[in-house]
Protein backbone atom coordinates (compact mmCIF):
# COMPACT_ATOMS: atom_id res chain seq x y z
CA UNK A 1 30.71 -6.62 -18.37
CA UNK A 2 28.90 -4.56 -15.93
CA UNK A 3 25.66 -5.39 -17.00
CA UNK A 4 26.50 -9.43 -17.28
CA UNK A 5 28.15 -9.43 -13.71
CA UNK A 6 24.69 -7.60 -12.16
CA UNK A 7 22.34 -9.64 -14.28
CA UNK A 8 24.19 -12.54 -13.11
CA UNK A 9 23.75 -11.06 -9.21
CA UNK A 10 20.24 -10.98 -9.87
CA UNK A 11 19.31 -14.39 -11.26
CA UNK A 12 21.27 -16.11 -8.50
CA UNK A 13 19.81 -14.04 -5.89
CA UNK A 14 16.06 -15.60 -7.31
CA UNK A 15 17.01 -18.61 -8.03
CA UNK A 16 18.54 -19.20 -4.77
CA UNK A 17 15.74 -17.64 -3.18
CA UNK A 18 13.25 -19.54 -4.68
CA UNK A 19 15.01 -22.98 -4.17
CA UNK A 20 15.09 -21.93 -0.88
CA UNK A 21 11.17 -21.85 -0.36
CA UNK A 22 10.38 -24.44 -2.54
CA UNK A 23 12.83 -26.74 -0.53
CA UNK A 24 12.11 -25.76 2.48
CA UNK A 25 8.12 -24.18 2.76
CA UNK A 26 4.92 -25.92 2.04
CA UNK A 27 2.75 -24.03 -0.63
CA UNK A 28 1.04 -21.47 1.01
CA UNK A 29 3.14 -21.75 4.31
CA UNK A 30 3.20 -18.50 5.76
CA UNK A 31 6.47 -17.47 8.10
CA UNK A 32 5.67 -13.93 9.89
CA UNK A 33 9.35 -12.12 9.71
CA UNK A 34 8.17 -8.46 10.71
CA UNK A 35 3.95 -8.54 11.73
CA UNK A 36 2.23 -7.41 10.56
CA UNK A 37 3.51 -5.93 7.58
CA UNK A 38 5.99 -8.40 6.15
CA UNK A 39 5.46 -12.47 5.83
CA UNK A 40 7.13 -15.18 3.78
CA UNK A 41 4.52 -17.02 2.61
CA UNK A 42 4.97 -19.73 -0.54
CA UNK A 43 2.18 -19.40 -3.84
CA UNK A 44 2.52 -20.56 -7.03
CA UNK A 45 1.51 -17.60 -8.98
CA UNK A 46 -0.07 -19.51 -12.15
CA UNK A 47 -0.61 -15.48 -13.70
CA UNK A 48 0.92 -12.21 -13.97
CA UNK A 49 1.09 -9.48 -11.49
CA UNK A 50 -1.50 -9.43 -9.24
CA UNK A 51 -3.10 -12.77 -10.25
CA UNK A 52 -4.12 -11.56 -13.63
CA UNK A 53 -4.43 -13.64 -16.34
CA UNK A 54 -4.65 -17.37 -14.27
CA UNK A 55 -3.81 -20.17 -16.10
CA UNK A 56 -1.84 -18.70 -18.81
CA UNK A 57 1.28 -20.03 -18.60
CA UNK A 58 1.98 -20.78 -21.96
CA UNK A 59 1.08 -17.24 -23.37
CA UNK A 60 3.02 -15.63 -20.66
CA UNK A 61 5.86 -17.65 -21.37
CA UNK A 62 5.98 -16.59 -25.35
CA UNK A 63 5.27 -12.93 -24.76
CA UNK A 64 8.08 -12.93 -22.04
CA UNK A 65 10.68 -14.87 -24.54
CA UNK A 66 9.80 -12.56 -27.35
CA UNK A 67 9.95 -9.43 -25.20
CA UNK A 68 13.72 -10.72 -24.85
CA UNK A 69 14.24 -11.75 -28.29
CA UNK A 70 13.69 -7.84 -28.97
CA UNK A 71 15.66 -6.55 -26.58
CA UNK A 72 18.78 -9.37 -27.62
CA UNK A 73 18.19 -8.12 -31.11
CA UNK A 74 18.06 -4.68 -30.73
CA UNK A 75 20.94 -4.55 -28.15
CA UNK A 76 22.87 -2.65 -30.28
CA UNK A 77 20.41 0.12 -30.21
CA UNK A 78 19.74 0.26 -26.53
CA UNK A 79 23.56 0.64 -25.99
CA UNK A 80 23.84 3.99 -27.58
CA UNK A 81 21.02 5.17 -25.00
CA UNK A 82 21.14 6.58 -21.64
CA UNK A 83 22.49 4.49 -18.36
CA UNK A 84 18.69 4.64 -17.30
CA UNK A 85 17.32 3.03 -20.37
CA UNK A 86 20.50 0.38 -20.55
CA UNK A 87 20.14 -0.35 -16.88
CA UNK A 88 16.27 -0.68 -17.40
CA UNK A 89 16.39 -2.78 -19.68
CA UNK A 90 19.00 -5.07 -18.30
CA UNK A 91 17.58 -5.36 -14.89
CA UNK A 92 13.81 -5.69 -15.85
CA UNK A 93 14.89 -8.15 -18.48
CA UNK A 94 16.34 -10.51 -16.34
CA UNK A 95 13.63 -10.43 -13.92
CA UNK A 96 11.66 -11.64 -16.38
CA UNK A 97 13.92 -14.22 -17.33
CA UNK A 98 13.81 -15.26 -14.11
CA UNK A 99 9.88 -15.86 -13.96
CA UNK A 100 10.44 -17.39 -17.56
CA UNK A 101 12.75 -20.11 -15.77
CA UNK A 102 9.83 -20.70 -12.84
CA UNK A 103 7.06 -20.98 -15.45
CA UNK A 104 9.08 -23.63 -17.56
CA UNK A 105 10.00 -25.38 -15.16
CA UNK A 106 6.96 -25.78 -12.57
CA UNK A 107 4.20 -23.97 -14.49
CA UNK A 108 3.72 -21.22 -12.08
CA UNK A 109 6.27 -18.35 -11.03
CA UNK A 110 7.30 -18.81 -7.45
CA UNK A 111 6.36 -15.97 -5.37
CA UNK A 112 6.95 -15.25 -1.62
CA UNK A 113 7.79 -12.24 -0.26
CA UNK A 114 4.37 -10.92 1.27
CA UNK A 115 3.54 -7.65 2.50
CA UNK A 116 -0.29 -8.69 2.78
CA UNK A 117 -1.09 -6.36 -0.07
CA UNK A 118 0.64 -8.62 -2.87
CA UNK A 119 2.85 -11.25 -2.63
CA UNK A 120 6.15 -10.81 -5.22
CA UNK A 121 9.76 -12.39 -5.59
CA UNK A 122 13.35 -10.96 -6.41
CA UNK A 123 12.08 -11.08 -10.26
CA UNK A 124 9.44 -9.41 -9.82
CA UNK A 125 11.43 -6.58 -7.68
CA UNK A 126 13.98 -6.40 -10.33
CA UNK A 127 11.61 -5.83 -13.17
CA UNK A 128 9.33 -2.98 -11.01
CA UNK A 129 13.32 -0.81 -10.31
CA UNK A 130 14.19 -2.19 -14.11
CA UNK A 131 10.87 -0.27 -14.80
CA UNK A 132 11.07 2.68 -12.44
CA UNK A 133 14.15 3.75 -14.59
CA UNK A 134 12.89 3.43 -17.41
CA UNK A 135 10.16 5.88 -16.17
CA UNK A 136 12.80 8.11 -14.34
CA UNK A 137 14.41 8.48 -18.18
CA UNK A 138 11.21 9.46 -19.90
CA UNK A 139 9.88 11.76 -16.88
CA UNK A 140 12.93 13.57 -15.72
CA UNK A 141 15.34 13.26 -18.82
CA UNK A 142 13.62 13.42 -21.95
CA UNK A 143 13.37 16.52 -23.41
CA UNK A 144 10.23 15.60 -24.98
CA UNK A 145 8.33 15.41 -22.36
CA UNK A 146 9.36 19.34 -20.98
């Protein structure tokens, strides 16, 4: 229940977000909230992280639905691992189901909170901490890697 109710948290705080800018910003309208460091500024990432891969929508859209397929089918599996990898995998996952809804439904992921090095959304934030535990569990608590 833990993991719907913070999943749930998650998605609404994007999809609010983004609703937000696309109702109320131009694309590429740029707000300053903290200069020089931190902008909102409205693009239509058509790509992946850090424009790669322009124009792909449709192959980014697949990979990211059978990325979750996996993890849906093999839930079973991840819930008999560590709070790191379940929480991973939970909170990265539905980041990425977030940027699956954006590229269905306007053919670009909605991005807008700009720190002039990259410009990224609440998705994208989710999936980087969804990621950073996932790292955390193979660096600091598998014994593998001692």
């Amino acid at each position: 229940m833990r993991y719907a109710l913070t999943a749930a948290l998650i998605l609404l705080a994007d999809r609010v977000s983004k609703f937000l800018v696309v109702t109320n910003m131009q694309d590429g309208e740029s707000i300053p909230l903290v200069p020089p460091v931190f902008y909102l500024t409205f693009v239509r990432n058509r790509g992946a992280a850090f424009g790669l891969f322009q124009g792909r929508v449709v192959m980014l859209s697949l990979i990211a639905a059978a990325c979750l397929l996996l993890v849906i089918s093999q839930w079973k599996k991840v819930k008999a691992k560590s709070a790191f990898v379940r929480w991973g995998i939970v909170i990265s996952g539905i980041g990425a189901v977030g940027n699956l809804i954006d590229r269905l439904r306007w053919g670009a992921v909605i991005d807008f909170l700009d720190v002039r090095l990259f410009v990224f959304n609440v998705a994208d934030a989710a999936i980087v901490c969804g990621v950073a535990l996932l790292f955390w569990e193979v660096l600091v608590h598998d014994p593998q890697t001692r």
